[in-house]
PDB file of N, CA and C in Angstrom:
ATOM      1  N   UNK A   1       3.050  34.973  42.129  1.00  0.00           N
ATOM      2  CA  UNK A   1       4.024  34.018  41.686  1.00  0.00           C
ATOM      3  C   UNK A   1       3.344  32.723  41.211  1.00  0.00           C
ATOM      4  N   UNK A   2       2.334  32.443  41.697  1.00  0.00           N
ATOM      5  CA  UNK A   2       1.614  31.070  41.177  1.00  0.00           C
ATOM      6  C   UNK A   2       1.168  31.212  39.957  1.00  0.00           C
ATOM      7  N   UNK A   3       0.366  32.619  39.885  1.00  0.00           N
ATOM      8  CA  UNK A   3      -0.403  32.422  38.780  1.00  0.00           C
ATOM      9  C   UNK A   3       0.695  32.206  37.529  1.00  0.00           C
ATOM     10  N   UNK A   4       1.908  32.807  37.690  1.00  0.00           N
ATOM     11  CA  UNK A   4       3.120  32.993  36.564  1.00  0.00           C
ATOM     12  C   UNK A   4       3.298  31.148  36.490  1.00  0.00           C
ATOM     13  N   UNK A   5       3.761  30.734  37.366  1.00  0.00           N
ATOM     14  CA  UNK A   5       4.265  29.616  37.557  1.00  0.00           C
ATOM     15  C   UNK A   5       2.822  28.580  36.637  1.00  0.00           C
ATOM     16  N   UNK A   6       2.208  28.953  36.728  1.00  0.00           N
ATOM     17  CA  UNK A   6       0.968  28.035  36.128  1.00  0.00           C
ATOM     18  C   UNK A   6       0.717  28.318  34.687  1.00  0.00           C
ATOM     19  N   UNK A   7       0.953  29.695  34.171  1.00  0.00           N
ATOM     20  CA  UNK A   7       1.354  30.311  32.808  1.00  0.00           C
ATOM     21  C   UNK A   7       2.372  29.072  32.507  1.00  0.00           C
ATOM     22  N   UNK A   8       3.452  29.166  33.157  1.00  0.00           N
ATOM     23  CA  UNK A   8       4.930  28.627  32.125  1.00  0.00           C
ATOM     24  C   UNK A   8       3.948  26.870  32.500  1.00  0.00           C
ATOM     25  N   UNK A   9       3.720  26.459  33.628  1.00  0.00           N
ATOM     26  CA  UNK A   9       3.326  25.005  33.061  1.00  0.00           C
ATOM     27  C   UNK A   9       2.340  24.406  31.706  1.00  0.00           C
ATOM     28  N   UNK A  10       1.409  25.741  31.523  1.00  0.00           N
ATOM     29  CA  UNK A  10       0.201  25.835  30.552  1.00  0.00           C
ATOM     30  C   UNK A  10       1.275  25.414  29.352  1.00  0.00           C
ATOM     31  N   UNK A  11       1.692  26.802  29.365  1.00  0.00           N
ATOM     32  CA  UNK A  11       2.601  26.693  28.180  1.00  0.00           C
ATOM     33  C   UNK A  11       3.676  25.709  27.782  1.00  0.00           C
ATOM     34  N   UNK A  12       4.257  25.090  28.527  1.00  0.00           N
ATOM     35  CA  UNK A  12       5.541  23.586  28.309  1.00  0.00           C
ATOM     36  C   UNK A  12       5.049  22.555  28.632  1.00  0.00           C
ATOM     37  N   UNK A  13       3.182  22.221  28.904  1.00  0.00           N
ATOM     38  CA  UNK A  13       2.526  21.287  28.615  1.00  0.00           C
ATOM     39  C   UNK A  13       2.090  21.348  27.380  1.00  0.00           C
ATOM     40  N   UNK A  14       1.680  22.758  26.593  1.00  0.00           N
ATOM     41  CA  UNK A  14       0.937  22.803  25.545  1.00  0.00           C
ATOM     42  C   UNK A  14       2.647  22.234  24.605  1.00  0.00           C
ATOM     43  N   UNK A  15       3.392  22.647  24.716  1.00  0.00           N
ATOM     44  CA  UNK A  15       4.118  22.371  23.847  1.00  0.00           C
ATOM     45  C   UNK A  15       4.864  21.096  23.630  1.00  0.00           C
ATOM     46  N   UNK A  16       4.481  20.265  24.704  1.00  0.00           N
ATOM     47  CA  UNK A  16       5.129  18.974  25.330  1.00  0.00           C
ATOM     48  C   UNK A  16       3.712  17.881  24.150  1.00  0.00           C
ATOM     49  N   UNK A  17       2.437  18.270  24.425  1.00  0.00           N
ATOM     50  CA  UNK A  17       1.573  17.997  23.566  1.00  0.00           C
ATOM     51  C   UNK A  17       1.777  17.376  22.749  1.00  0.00           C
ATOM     52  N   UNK A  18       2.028  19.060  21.678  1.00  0.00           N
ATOM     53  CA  UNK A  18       2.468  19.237  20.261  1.00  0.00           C
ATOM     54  C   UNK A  18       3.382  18.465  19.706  1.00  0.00           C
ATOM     55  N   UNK A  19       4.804  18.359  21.051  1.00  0.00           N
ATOM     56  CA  UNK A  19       6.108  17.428  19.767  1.00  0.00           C
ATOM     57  C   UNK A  19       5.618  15.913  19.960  1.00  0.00           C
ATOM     58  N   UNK A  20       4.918  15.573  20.751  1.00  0.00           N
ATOM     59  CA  UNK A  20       4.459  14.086  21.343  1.00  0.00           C
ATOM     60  C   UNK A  20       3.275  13.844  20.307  1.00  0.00           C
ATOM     61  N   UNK A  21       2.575  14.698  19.738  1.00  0.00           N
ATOM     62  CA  UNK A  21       1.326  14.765  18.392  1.00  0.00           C
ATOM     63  C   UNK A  21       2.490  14.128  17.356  1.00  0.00           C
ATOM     64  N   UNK A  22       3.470  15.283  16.881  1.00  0.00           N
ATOM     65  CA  UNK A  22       4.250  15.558  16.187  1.00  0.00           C
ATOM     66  C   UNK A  22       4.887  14.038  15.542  1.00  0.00           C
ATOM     67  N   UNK A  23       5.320  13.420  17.004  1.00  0.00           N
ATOM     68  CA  UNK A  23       6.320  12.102  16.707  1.00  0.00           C
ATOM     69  C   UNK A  23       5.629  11.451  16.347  1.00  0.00           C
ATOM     70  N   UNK A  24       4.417  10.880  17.291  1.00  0.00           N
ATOM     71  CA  UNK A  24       3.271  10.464  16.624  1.00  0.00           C
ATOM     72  C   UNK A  24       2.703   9.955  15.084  1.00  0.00           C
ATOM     73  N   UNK A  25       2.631  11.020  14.543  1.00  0.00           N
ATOM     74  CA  UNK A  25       2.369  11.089  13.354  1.00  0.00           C
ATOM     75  C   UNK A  25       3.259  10.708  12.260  1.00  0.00           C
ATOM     76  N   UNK A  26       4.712  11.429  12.487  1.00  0.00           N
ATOM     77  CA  UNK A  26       5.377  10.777  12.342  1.00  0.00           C
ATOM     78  C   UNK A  26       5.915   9.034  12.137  1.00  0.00           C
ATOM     79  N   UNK A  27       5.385   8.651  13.194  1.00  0.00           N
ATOM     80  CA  UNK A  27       5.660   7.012  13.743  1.00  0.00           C
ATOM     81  C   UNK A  27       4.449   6.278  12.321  1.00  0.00           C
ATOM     82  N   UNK A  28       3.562   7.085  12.710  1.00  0.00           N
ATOM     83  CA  UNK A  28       2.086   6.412  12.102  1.00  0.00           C
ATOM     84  C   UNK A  28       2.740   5.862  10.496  1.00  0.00           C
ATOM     85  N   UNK A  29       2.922   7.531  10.263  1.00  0.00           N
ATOM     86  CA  UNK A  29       3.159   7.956   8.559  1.00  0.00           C
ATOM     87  C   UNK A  29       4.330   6.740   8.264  1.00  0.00           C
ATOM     88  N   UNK A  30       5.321   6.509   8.914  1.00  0.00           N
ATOM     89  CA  UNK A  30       6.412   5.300   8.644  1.00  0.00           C
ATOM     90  C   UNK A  30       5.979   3.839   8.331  1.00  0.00           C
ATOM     91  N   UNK A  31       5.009   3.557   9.342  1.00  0.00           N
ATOM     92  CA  UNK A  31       5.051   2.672   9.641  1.00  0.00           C
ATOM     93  C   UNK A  31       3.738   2.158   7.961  1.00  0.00           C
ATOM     94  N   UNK A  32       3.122   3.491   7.881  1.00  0.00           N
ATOM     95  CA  UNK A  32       2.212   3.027   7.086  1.00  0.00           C
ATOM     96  C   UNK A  32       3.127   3.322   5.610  1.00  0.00           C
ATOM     97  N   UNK A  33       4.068   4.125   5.202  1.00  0.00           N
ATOM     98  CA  UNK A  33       4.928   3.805   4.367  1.00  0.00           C
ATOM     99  C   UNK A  33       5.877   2.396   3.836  1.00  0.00           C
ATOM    100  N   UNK A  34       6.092   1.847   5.116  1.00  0.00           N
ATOM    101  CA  UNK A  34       6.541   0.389   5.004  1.00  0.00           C
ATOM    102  C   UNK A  34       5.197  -0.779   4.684  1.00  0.00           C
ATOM    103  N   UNK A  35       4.198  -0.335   4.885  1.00  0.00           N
ATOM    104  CA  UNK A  35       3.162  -1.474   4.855  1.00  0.00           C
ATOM    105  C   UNK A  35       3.186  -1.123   3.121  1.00  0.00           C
ATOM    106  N   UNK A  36       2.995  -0.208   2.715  1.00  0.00           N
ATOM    107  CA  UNK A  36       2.540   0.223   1.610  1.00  0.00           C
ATOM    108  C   UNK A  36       3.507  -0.262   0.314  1.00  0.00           C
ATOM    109  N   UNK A  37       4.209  -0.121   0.660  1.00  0.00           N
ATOM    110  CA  UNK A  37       5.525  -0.760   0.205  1.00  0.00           C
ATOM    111  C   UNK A  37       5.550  -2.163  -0.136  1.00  0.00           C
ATOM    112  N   UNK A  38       5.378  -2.556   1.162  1.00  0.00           N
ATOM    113  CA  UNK A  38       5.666  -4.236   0.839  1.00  0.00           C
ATOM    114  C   UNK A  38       4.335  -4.859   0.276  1.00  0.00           C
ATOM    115  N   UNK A  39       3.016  -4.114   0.509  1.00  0.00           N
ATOM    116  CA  UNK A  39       2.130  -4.296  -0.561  1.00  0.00           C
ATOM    117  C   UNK A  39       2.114  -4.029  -1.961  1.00  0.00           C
ATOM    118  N   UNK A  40       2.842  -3.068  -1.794  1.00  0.00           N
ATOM    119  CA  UNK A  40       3.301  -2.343  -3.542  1.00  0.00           C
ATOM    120  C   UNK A  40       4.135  -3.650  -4.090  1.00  0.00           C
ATOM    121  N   UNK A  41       5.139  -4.186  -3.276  1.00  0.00           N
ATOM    122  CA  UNK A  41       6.131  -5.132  -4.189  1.00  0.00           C
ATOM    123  C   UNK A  41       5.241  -6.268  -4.005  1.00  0.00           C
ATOM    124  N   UNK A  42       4.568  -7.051  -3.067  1.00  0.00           N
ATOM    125  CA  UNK A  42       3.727  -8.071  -3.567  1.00  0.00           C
ATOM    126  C   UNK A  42       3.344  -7.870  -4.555  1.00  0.00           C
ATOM    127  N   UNK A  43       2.201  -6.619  -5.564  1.00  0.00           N
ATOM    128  CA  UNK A  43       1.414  -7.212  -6.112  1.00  0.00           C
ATOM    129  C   UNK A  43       2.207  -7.100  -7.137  1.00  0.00           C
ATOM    130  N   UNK A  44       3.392  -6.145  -7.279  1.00  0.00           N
ATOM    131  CA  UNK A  44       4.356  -6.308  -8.555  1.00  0.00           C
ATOM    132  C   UNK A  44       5.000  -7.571  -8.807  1.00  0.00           C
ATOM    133  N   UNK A  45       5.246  -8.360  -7.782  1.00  0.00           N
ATOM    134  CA  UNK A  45       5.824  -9.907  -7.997  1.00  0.00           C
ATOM    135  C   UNK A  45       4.710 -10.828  -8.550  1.00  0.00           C
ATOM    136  N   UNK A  46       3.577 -10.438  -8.224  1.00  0.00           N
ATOM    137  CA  UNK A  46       2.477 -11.434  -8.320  1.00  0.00           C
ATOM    138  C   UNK A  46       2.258 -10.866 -10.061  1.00  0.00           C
ATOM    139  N   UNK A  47       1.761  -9.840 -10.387  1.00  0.00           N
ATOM    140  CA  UNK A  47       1.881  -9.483 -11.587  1.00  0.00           C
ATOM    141  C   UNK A  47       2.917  -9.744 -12.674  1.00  0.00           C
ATOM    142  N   UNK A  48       4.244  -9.663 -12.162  1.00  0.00           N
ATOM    143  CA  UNK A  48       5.187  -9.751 -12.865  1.00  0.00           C
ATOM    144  C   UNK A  48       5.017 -11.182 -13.131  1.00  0.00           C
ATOM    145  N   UNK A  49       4.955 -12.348 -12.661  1.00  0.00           N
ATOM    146  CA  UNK A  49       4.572 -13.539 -12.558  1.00  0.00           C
ATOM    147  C   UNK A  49       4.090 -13.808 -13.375  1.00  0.00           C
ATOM    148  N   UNK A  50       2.878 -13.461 -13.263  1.00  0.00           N
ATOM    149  CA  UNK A  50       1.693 -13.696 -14.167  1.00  0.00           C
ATOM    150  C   UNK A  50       2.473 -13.127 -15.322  1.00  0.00           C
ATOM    151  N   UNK A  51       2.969 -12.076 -15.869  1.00  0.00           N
ATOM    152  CA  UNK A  51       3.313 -11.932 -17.210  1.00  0.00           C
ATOM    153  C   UNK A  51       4.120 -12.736 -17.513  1.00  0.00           C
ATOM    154  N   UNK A  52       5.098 -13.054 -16.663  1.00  0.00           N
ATOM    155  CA  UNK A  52       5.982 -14.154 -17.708  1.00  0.00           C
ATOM    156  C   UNK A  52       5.483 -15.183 -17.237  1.00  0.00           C
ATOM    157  N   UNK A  53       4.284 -16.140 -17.240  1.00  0.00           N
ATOM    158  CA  UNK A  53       4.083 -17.190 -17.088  1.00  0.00           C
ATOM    159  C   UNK A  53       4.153 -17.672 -18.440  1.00  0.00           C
ATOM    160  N   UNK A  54       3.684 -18.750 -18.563  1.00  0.00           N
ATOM    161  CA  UNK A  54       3.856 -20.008 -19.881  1.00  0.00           C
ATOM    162  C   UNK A  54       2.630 -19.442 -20.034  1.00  0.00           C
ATOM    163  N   UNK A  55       1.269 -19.982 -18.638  1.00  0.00           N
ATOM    164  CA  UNK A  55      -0.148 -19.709 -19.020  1.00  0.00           C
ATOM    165  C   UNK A  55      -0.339 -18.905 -20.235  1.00  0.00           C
ATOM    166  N   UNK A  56      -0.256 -17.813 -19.445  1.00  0.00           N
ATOM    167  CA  UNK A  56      -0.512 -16.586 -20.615  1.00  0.00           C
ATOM    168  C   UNK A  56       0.299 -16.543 -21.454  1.00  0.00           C
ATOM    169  N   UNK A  57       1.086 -16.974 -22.021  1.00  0.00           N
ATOM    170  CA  UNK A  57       1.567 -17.088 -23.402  1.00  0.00           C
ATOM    171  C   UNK A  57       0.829 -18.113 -24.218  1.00  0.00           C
ATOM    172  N   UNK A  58       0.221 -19.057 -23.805  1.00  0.00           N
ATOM    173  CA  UNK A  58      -0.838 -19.846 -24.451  1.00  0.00           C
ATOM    174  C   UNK A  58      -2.278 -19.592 -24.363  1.00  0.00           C
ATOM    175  N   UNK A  59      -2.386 -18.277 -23.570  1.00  0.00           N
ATOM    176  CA  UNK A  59      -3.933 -17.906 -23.375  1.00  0.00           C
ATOM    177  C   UNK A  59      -3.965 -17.030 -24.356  1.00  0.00           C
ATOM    178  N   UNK A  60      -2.999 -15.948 -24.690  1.00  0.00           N
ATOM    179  CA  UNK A  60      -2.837 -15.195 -25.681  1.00  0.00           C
ATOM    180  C   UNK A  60      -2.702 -15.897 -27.293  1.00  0.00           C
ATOM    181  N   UNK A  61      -2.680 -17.171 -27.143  1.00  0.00           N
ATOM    182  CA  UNK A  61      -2.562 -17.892 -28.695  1.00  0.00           C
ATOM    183  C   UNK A  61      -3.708 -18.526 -28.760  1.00  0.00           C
ATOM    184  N   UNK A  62      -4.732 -18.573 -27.847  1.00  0.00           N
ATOM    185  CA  UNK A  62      -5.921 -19.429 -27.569  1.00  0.00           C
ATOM    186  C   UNK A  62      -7.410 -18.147 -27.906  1.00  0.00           C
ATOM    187  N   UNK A  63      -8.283 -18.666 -28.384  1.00  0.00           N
ATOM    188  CA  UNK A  63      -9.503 -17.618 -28.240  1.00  0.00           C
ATOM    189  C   UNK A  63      -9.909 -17.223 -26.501  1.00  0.00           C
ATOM    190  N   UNK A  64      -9.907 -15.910 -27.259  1.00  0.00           N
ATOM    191  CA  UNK A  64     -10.125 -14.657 -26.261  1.00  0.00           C
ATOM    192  C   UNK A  64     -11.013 -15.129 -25.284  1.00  0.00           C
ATOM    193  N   UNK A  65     -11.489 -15.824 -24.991  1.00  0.00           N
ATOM    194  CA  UNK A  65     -12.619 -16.254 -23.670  1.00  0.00           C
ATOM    195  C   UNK A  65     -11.471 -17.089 -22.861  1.00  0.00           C
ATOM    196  N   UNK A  66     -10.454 -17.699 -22.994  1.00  0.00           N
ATOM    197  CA  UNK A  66      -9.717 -18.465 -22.398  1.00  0.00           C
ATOM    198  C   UNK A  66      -8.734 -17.435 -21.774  1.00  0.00           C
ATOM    199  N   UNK A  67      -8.259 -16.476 -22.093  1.00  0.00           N
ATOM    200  CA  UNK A  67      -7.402 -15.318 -21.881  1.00  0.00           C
ATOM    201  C   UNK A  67      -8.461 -14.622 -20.672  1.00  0.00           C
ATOM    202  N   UNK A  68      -9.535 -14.085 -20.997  1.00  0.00           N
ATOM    203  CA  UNK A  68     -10.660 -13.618 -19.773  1.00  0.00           C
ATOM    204  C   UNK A  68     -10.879 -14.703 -18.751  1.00  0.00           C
ATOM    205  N   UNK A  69     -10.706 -15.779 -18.885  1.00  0.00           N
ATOM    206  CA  UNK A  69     -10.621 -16.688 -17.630  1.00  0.00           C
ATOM    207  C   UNK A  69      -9.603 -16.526 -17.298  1.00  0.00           C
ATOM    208  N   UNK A  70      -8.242 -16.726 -17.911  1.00  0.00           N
ATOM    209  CA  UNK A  70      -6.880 -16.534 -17.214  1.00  0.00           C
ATOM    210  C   UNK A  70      -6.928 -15.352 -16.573  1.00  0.00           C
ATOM    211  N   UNK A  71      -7.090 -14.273 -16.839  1.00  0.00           N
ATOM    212  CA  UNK A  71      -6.812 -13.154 -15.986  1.00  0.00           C
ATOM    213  C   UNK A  71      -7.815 -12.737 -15.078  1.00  0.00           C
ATOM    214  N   UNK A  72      -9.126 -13.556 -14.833  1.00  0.00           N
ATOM    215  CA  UNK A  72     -10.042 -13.494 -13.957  1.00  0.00           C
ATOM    216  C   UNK A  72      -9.322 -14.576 -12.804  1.00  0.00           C
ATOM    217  N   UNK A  73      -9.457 -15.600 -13.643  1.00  0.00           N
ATOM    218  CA  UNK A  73      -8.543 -16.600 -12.380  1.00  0.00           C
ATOM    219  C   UNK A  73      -7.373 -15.869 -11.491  1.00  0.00           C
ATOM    220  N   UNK A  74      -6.317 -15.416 -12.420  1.00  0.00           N
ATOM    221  CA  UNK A  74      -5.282 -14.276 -11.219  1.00  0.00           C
ATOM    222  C   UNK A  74      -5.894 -13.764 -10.344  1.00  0.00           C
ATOM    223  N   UNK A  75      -6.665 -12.366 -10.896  1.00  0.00           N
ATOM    224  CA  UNK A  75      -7.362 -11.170 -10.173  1.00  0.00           C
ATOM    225  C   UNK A  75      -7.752 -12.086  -8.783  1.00  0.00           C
ATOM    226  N   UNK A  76      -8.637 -13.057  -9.046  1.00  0.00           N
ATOM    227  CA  UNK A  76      -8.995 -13.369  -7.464  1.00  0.00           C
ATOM    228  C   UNK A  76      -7.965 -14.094  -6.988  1.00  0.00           C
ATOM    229  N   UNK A  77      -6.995 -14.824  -7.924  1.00  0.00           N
ATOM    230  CA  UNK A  77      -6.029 -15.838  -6.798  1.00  0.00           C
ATOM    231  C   UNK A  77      -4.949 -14.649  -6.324  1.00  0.00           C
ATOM    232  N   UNK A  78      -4.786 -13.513  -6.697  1.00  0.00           N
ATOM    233  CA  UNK A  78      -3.975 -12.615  -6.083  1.00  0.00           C
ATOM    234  C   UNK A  78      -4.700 -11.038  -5.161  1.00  0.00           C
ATOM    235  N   UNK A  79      -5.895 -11.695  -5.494  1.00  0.00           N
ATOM    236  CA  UNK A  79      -6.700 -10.514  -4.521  1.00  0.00           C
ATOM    237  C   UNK A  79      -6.760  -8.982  -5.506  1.00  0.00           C
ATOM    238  N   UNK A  80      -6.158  -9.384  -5.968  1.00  0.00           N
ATOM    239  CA  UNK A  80      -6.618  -7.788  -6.968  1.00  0.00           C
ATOM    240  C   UNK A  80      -8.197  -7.356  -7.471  1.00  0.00           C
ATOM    241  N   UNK A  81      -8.143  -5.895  -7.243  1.00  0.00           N
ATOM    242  CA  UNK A  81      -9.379  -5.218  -7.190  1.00  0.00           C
ATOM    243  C   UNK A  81      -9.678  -5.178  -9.120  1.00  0.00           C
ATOM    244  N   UNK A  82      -8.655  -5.207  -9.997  1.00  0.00           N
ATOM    245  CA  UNK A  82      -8.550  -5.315 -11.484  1.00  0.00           C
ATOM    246  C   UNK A  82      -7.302  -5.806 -12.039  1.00  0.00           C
ATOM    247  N   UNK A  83      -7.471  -6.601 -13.083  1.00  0.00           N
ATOM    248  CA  UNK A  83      -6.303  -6.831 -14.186  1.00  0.00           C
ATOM    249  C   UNK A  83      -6.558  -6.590 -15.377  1.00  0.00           C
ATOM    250  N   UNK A  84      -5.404  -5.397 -16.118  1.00  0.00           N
ATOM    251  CA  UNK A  84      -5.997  -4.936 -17.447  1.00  0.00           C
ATOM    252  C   UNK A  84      -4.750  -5.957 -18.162  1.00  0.00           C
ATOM    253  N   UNK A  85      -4.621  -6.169 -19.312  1.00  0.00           N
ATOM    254  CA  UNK A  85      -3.490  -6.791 -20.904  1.00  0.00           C
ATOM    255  C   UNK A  85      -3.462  -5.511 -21.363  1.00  0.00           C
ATOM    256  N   UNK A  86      -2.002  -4.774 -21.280  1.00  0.00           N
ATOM    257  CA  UNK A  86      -1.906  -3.983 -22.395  1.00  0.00           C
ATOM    258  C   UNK A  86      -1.060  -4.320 -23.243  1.00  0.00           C
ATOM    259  N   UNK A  87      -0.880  -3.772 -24.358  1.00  0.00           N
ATOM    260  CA  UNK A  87       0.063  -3.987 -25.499  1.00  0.00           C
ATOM    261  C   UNK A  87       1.414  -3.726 -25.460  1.00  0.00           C
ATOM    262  N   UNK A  88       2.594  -4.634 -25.735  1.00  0.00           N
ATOM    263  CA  UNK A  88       3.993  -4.336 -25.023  1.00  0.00           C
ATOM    264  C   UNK A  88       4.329  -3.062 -26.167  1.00  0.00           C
TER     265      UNK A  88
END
């Protein structure tokens, strides 16, 4: 009778484990979905910004070395790893 009795604990620990892994991961995956997110809409506000600024509407009428400072100046004042200008 023990040894049975120690079977079913093996087994509804192993599985007690698994859904406790399960939620887990779960929890993780959320939580890192919401971070991701609200990093995603920062840098879209910060970008979006920058496009409709005044700046760059006068960096774009100014020679091209003044436009590469403007968008170097962003990149680091918003922490971005790159900023490309594409064509609307």
């Amino acid at each position: 009778m023990l040894p049975l009795l120690g079977l079913i604990l093996l087994v509804w620990s192993n599985e007690a484990v698994d859904r406790l892994l399960i939620t887990k991961v779960q929890s993780d995956l959320a939580v890192a979905r919401g971070y991701f997110e609200r990093v995603l809409a920062e840098v879209g506000a910060g970008t979006r910004a920058v496009a409709e600024s005044a700046a760059l509407q006068q960096a774009l009428a100014a020679p091209p070395a003044e436009l590469v400072a403007l968008l170097r100046q962003v990149r680091e004042r918003e922490s971005l790893d790159f900023i490309n200008l594409r064509p609307a």
